[in-house]
N, C-alpha and C. Protein backbone atom coordinates (compact mmCIF):
# COMPACT_ATOMS: atom_id res chain seq x y z
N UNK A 1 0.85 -1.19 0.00
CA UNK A 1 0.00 0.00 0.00
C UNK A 1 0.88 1.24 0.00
N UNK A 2 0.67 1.82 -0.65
CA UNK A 2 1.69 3.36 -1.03
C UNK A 2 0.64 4.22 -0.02
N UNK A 3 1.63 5.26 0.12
CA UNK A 3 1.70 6.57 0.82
C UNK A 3 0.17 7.09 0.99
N UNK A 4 -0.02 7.69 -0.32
CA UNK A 4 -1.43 7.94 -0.64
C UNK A 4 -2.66 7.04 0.07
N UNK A 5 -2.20 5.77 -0.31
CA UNK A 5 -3.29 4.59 0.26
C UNK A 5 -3.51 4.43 1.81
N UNK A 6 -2.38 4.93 2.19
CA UNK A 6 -2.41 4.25 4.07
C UNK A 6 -2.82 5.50 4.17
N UNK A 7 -2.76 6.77 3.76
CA UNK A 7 -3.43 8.47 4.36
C UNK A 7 -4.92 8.42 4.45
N UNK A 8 -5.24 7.35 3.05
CA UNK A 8 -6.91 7.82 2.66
C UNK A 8 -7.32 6.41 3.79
N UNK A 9 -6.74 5.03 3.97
CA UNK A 9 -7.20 4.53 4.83
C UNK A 9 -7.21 4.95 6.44
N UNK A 10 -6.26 5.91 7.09
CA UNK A 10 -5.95 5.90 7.83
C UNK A 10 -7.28 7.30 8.37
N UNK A 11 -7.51 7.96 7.05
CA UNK A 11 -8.80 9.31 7.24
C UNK A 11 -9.65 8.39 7.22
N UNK A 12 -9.87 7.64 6.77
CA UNK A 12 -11.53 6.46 6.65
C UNK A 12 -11.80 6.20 7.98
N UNK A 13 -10.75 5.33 8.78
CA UNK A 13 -10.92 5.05 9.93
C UNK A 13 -11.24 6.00 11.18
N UNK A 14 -10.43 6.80 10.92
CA UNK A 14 -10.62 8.26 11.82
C UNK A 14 -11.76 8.78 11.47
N UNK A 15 -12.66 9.06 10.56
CA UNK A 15 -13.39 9.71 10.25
C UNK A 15 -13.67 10.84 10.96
N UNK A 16 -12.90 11.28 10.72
CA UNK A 16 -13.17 13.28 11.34
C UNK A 16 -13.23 14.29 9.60
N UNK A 17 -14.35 15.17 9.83
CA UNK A 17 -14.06 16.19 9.17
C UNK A 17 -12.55 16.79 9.14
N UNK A 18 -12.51 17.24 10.19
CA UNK A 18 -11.71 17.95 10.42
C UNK A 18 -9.93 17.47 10.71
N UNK A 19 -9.68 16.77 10.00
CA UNK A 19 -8.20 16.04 9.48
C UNK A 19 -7.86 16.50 8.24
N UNK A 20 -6.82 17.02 8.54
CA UNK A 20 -6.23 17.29 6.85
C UNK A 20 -4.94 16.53 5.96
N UNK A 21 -5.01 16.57 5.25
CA UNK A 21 -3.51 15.52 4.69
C UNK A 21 -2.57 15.97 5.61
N UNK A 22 -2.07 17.25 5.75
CA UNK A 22 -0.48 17.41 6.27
C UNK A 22 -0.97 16.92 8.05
N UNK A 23 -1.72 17.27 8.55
CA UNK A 23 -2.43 16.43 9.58
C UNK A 23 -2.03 15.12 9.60
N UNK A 24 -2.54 14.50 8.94
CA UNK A 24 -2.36 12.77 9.00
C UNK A 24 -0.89 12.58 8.37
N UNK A 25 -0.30 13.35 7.53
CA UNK A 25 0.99 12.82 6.86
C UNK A 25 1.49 13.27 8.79
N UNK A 26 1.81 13.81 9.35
CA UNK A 26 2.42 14.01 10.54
C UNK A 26 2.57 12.75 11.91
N UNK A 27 1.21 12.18 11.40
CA UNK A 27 0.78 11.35 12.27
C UNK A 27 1.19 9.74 11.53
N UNK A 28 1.28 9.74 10.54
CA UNK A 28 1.84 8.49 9.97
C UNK A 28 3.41 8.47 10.09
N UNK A 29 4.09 9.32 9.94
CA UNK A 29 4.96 10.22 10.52
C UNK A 29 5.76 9.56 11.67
N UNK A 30 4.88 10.08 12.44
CA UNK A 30 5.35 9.84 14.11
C UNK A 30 5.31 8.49 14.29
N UNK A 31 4.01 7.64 13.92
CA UNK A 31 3.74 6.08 13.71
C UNK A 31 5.44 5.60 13.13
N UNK A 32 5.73 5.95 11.91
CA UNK A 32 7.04 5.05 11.58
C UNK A 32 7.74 4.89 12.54
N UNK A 33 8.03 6.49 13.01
CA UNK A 33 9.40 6.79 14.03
C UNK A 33 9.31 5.61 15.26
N UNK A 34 7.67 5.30 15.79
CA UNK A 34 7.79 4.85 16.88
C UNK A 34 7.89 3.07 16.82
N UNK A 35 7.49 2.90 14.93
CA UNK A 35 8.01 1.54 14.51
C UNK A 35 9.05 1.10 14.90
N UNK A 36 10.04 2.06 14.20
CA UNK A 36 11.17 1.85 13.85
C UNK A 36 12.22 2.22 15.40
N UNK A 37 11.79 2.12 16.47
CA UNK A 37 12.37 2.30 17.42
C UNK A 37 12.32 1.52 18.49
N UNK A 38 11.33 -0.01 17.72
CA UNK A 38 11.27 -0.98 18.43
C UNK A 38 11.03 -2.31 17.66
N UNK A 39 10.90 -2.37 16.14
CA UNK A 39 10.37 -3.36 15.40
C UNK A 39 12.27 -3.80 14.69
N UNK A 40 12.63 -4.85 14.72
CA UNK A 40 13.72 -5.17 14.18
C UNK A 40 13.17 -6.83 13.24
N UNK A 41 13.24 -6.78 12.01
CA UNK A 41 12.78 -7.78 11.23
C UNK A 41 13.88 -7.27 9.70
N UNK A 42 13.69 -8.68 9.30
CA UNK A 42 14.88 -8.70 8.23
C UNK A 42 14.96 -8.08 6.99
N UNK A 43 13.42 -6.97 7.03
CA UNK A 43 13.64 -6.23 5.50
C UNK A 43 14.35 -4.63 6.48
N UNK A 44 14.51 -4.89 7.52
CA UNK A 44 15.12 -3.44 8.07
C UNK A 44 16.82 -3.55 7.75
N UNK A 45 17.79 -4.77 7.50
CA UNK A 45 18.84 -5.36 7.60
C UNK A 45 19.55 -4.78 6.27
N UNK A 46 20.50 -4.49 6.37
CA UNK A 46 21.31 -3.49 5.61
C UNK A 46 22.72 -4.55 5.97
N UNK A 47 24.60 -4.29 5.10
CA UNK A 47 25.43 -3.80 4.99
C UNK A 47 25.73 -2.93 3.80
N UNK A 48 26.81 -2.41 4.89
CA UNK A 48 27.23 -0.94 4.78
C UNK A 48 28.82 -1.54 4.26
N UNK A 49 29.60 -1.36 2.89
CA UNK A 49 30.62 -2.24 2.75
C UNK A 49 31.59 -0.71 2.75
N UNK A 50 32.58 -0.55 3.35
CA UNK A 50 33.70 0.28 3.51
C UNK A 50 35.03 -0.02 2.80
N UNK A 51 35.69 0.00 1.66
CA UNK A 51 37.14 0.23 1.51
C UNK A 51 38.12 0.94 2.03
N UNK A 52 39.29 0.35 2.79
CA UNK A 52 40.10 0.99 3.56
C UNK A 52 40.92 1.21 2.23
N UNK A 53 41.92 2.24 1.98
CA UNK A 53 43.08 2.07 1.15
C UNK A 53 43.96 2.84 1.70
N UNK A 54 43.54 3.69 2.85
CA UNK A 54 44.83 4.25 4.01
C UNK A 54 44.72 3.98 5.12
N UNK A 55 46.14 4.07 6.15
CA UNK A 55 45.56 3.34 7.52
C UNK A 55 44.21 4.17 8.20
N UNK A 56 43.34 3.61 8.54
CA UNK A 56 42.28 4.45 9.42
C UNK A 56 41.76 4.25 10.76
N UNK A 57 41.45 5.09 11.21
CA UNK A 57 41.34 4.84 12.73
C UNK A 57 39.68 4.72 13.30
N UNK A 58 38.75 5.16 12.08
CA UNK A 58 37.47 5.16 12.33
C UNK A 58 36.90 5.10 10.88
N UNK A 59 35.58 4.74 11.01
CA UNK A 59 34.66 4.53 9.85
C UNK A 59 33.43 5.79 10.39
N UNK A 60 32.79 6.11 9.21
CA UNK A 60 31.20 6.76 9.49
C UNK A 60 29.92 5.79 9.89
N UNK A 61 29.47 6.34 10.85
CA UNK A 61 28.48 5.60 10.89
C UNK A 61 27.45 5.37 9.64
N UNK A 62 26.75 4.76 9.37
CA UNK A 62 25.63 4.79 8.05
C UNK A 62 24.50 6.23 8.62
N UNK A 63 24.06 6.58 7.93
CA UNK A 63 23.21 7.52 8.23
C UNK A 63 21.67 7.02 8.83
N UNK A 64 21.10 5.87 8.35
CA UNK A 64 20.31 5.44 8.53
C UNK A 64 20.26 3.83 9.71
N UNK A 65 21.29 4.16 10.19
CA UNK A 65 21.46 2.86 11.31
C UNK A 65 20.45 3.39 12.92
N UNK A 66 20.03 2.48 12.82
CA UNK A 66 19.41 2.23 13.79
C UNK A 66 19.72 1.34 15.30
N UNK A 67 20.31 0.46 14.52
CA UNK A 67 21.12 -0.66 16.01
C UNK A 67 21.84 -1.03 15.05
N UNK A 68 23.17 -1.32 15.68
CA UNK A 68 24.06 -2.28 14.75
C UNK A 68 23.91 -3.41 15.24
N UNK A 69 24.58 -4.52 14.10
CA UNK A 69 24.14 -6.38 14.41
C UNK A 69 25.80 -6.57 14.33
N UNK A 70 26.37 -6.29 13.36
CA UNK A 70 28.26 -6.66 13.68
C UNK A 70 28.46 -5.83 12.88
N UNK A 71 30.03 -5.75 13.08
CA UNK A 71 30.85 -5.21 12.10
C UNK A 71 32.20 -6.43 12.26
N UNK A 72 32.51 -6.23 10.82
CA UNK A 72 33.55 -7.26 10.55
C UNK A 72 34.55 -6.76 9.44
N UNK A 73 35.82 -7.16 9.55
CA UNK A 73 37.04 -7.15 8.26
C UNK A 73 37.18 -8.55 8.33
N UNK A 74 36.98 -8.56 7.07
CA UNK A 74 37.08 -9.51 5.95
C UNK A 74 36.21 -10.61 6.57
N UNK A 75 37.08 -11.82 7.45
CA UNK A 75 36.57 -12.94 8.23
C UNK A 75 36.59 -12.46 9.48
N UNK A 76 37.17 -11.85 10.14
CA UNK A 76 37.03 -11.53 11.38
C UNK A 76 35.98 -10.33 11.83
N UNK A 77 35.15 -10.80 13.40
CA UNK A 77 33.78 -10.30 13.81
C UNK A 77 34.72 -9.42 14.82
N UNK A 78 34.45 -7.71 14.43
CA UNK A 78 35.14 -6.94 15.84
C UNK A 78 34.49 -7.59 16.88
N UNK A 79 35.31 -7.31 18.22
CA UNK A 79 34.25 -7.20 19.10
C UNK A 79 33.66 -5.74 20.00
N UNK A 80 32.66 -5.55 20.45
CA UNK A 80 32.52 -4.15 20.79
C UNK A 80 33.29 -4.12 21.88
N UNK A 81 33.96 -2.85 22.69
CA UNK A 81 34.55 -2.71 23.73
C UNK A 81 34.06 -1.28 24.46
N UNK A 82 33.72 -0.89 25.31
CA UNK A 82 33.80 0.53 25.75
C UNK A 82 34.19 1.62 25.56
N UNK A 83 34.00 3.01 25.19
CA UNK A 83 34.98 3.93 24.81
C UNK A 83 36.23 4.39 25.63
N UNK A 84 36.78 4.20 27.07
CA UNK A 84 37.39 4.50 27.38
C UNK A 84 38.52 3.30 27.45
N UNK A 85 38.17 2.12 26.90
CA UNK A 85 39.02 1.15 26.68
C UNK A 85 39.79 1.15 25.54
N UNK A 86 38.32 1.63 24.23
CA UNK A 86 39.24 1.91 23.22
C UNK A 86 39.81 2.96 22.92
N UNK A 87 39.85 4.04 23.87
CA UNK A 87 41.01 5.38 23.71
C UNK A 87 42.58 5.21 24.44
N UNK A 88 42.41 3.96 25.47
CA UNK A 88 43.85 3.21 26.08
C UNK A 88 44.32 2.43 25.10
N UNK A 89 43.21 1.72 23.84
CA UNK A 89 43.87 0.45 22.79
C UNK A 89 44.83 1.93 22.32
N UNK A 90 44.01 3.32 21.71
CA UNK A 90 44.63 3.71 20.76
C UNK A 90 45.82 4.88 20.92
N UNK A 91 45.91 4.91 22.14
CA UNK A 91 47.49 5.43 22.73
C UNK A 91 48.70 4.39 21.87
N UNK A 92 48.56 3.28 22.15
CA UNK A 92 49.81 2.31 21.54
C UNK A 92 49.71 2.23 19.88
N UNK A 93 48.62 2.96 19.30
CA UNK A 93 48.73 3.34 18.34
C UNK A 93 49.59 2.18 17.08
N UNK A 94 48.89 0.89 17.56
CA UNK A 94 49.14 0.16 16.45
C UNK A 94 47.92 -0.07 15.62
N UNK A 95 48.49 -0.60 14.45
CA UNK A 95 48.24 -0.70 12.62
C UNK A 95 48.11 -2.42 12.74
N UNK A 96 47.09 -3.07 11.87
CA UNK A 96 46.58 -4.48 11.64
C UNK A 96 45.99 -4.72 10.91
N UNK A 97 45.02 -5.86 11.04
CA UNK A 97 43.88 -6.32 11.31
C UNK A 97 43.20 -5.95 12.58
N UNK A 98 41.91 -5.60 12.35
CA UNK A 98 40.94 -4.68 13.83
C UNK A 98 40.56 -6.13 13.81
N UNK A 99 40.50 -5.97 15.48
CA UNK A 99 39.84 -6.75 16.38
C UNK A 99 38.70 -6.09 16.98
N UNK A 100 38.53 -5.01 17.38
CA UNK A 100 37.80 -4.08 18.07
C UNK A 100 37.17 -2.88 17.87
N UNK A 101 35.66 -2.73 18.52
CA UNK A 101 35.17 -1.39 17.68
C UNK A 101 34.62 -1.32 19.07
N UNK A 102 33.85 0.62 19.07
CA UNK A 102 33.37 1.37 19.62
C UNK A 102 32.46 2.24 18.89
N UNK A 103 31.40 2.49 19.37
CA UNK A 103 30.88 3.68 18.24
C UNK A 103 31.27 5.55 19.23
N UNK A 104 31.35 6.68 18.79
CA UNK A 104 31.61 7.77 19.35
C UNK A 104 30.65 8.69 18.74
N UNK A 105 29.39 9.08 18.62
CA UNK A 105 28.87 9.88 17.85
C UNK A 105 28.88 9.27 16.75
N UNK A 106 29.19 9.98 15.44
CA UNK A 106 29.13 9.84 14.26
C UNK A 106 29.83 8.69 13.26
N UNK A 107 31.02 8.39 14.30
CA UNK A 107 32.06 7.51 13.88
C UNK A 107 32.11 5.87 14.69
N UNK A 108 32.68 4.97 14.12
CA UNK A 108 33.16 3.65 14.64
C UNK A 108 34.20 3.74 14.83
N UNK A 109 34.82 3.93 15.66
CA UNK A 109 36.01 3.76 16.39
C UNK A 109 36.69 2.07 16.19
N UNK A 110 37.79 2.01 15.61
CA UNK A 110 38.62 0.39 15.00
C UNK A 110 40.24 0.27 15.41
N UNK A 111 40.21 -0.86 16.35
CA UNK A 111 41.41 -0.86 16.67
C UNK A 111 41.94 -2.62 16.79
N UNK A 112 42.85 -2.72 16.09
CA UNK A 112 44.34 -2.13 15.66
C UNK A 112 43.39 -1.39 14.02
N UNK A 113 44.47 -0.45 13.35
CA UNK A 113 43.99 0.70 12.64
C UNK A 113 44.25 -0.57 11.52
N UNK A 114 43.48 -0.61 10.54
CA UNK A 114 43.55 -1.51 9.17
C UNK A 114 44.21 -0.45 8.35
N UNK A 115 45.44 -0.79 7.33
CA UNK A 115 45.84 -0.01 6.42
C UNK A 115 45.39 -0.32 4.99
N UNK A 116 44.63 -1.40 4.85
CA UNK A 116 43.75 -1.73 3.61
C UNK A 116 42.94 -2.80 4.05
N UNK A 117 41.63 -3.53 3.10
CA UNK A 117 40.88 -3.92 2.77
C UNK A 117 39.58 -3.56 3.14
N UNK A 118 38.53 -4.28 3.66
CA UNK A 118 37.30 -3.46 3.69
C UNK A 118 36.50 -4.40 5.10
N UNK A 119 36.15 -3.37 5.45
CA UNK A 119 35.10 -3.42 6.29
C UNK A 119 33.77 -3.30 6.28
N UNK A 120 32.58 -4.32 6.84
CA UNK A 120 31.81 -4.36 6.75
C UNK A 120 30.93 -4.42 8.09
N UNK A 121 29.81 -3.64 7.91
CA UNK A 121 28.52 -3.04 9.24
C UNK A 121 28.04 -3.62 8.47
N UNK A 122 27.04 -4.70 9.46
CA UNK A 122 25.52 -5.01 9.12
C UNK A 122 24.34 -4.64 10.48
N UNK A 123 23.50 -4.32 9.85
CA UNK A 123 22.51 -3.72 10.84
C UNK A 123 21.26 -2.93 10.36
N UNK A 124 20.45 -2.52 11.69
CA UNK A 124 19.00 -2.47 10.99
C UNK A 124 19.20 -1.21 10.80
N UNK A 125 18.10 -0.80 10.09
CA UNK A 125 18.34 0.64 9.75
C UNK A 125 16.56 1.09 9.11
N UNK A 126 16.76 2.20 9.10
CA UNK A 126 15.62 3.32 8.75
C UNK A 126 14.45 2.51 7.70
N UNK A 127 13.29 2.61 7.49
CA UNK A 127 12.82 2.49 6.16
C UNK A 127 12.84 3.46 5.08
N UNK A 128 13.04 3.31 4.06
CA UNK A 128 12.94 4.39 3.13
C UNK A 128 12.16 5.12 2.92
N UNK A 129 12.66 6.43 3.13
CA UNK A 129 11.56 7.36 3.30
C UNK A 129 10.37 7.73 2.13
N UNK A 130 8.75 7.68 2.78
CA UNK A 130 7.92 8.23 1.04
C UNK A 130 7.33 9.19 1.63
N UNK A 131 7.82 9.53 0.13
CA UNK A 131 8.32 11.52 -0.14
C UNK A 131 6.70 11.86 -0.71
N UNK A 132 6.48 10.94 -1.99
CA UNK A 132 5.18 11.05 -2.94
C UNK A 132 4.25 10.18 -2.14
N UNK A 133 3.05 10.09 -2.89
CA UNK A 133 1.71 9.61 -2.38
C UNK A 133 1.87 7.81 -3.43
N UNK A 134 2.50 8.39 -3.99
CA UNK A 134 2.93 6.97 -5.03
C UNK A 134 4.04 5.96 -4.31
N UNK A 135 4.70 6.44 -3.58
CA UNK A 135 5.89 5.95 -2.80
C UNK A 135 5.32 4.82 -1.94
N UNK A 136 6.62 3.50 -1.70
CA UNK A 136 6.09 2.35 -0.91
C UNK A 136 7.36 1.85 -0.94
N UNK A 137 7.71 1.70 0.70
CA UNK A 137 8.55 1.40 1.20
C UNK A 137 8.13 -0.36 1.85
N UNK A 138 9.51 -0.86 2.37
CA UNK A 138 8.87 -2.23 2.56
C UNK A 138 8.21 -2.59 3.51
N UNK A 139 7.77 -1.55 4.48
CA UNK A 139 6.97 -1.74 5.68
C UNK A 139 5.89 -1.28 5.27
N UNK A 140 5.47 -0.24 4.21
CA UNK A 140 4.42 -0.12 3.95
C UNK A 140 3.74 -0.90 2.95
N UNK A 141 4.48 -1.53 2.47
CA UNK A 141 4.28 -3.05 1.58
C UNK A 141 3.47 -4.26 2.23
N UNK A 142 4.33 -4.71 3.20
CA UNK A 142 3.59 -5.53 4.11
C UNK A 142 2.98 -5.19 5.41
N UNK A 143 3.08 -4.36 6.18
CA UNK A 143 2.58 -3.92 7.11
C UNK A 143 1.86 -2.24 7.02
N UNK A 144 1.11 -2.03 6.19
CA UNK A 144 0.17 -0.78 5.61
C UNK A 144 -0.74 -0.75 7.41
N UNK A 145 -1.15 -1.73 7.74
CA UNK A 145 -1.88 -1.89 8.62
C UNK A 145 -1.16 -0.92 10.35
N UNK A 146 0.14 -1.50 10.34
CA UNK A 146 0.63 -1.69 11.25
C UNK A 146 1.34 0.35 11.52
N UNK A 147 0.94 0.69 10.72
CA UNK A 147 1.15 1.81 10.56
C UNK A 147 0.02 2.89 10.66
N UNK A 148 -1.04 2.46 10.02
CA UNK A 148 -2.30 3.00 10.20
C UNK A 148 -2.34 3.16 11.74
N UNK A 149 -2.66 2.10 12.29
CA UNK A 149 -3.04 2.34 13.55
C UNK A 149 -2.23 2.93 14.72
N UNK A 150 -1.07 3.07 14.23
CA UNK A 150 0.13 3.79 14.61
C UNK A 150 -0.29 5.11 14.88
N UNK A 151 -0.80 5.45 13.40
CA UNK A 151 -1.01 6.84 13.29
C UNK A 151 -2.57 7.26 13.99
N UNK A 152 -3.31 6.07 13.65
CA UNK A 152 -4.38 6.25 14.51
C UNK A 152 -4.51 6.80 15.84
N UNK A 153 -3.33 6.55 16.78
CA UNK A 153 -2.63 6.45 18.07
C UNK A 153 -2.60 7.98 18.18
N UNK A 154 -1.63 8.36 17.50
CA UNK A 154 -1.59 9.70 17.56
C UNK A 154 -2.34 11.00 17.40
N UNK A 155 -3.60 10.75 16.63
CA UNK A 155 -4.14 11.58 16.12
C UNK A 155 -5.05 11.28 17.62
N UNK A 156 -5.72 9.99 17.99
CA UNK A 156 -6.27 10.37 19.19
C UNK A 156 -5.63 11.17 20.36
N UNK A 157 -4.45 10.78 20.65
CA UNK A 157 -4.34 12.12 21.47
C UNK A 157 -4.31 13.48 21.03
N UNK A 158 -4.42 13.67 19.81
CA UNK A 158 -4.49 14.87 19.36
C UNK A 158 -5.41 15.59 19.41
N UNK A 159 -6.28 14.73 18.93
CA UNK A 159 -8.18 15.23 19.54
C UNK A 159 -8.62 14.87 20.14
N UNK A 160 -7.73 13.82 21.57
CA UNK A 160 -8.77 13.58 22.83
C UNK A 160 -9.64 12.58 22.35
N UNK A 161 -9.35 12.06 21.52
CA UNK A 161 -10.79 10.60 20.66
C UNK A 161 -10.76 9.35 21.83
N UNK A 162 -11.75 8.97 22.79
CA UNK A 162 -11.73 8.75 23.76
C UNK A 162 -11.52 6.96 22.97
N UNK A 163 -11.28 6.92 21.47
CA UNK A 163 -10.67 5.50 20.80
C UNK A 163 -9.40 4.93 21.41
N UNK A 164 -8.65 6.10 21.98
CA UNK A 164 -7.11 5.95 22.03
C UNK A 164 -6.45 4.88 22.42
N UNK A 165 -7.10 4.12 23.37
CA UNK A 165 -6.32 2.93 23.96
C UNK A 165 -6.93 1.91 23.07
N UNK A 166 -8.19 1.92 22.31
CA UNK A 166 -8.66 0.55 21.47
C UNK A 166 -7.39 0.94 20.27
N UNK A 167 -7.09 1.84 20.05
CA UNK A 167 -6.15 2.03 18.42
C UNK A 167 -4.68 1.77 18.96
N UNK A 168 -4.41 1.88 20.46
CA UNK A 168 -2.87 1.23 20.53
C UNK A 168 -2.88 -0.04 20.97
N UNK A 169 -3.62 -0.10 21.63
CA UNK A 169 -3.99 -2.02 21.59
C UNK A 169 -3.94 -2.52 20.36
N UNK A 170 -4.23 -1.89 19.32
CA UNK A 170 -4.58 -2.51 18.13
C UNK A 170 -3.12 -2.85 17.66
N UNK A 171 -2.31 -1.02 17.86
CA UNK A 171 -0.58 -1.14 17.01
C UNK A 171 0.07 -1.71 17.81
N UNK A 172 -0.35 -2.08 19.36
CA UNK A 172 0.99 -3.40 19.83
C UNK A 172 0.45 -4.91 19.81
N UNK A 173 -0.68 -5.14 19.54
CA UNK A 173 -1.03 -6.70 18.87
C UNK A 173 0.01 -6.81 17.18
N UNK A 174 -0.70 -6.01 16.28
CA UNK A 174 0.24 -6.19 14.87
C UNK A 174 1.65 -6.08 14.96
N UNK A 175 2.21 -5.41 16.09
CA UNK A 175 3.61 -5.22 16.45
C UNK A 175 4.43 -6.64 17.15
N UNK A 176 3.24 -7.29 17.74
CA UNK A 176 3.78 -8.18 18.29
C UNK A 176 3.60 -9.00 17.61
N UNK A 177 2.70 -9.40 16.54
CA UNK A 177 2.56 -10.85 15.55
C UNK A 177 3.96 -10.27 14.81
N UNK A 178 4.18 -9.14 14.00
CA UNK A 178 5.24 -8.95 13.25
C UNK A 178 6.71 -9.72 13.82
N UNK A 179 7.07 -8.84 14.96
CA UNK A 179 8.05 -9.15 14.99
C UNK A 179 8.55 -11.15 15.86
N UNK A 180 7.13 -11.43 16.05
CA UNK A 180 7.27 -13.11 16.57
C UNK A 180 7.49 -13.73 15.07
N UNK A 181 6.67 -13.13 14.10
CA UNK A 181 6.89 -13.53 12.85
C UNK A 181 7.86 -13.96 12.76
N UNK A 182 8.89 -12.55 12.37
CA UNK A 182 10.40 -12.35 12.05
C UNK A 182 11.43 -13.28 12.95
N UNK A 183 11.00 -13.55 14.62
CA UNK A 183 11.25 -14.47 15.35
C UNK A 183 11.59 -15.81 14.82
N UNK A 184 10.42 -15.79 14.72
CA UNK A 184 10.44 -17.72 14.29
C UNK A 184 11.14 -17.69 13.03
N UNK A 185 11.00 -17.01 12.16
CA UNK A 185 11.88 -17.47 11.10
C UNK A 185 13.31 -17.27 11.14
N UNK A 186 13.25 -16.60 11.91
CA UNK A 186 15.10 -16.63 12.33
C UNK A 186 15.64 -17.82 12.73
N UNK A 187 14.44 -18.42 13.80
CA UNK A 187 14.98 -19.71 13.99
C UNK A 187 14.79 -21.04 13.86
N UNK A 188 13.76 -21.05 12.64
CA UNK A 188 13.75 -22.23 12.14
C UNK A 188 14.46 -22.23 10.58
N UNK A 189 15.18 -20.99 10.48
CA UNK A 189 15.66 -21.06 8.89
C UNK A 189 14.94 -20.85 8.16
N UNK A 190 13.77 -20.08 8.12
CA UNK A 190 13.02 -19.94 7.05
C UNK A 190 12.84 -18.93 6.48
N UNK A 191 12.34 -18.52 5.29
CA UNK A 191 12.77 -17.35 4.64
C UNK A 191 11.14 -16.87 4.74
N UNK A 192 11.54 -15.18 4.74
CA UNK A 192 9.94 -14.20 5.04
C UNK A 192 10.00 -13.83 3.51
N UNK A 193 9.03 -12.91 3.49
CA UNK A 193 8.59 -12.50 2.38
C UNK A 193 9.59 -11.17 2.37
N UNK A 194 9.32 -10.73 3.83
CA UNK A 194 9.95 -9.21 3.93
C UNK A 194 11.21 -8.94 3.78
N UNK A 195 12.19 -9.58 2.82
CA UNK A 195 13.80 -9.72 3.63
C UNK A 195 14.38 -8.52 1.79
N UNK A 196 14.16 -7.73 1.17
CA UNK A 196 15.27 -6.98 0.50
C UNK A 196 15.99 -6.39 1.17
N UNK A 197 17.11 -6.36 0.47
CA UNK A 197 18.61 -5.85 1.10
C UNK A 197 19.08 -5.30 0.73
N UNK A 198 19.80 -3.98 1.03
CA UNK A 198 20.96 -3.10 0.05
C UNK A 198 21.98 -3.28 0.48
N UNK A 199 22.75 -3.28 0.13
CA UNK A 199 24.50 -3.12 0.18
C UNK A 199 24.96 -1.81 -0.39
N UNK A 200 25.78 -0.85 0.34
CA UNK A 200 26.21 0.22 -0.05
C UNK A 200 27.79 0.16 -0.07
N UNK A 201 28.38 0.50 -0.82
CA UNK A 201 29.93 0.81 -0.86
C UNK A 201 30.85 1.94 -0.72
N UNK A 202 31.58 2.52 -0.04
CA UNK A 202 32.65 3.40 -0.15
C UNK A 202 33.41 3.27 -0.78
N UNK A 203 34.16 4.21 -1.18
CA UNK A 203 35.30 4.14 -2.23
C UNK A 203 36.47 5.28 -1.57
């Protein structure tokens, strides 16, 4: 269901006069944000592929990361360490293969410093944002629903719609089949419907 589709379903349900598109685009809005700040399933799953070709001491974070799942060079899985552990690794200021990461703000912190090959972040990250009314991202693909009522959520407190607790009851039942979904198939090996993936590269 595109953009357009979950607005005009999401005014159906509400049925208020008095809702306007930029109204409800706000409130579908806020619904993603509060998706995406607790729903982790395998069409959210991203790497982020990095080329080293000078020694470096940190990577950028992805812009759209949300939790990281690993980061790795080549075969080897960093492991995370604390930031004040990894500012004692990087006094001795040696050059390798990284064993170890930290995140600091904006950056991944990698120690021993790699002087080539590539590094790789995998992790969940943002849905793609829809800009147009034509736009459909993969949560609004399969879960159109799970969003509606999201937004439903919000708009009742907005007008006091004494619905409010039947419409978040509603977005943490679909929240919770989703992500048991994504559950079980993690661990019986089975493949979802929801799983595209990007891979991005540095150069």
């Amino acid at each position: 269901m595109n953009k357009g589709a979950i607005r005009t379903h999401f005014k159906e349900l509400l049925n208020r006069s008095d809702i306007t598109d930029t109204l409800a685009d706000t409130f579908i809005s806020q619904a993603i944000t509060r998706i995406e700040r607790t729903l982790r399933i395998p069409s959210m799953e991203k790497r982020h592929n990095i080329t080293i070709t000078n020694q470096s001491a940190s990577v950028i974070v992805p812009n759209d990361l949300l939790e990281m799942i690993d980061i790795y060079f080549k075969n080897t899985v960093l492991n995370r360490v604390p930031l004040h552990e990894m500012l004692s690794f990087k006094d001795a200021g040696q050059s390798g293969t990284p064993k170890f990461f930290t995140v600091q703000g904006p950056d991944i912190l990698i120690y021993p410093e790699p002087t080539s090959g590539e590094i790789t972040i995998s992790y969940y990250s943002e849905f793609t944002q829809m800009l147009l009314d034509t736009d459909e991202n993969a949560l609004a693909k399969s879960a159109s629903d799970l969003i509606v009522y999201g937004a439903l959520g919000y708009s009742a407190d907005y007008f006091l719609d004494e619905r409010a607790q039947s419409f978040d009851n509603k977005f943490v039942s679909l929240m919770s089949e989703i992500q048991e979904q994504a559950n079980e198939a993690e661990q019986s090996g089975g493949l979802m419907i929801m799983r595209p993936s990007s891979t991005f590269t540095d150069y």
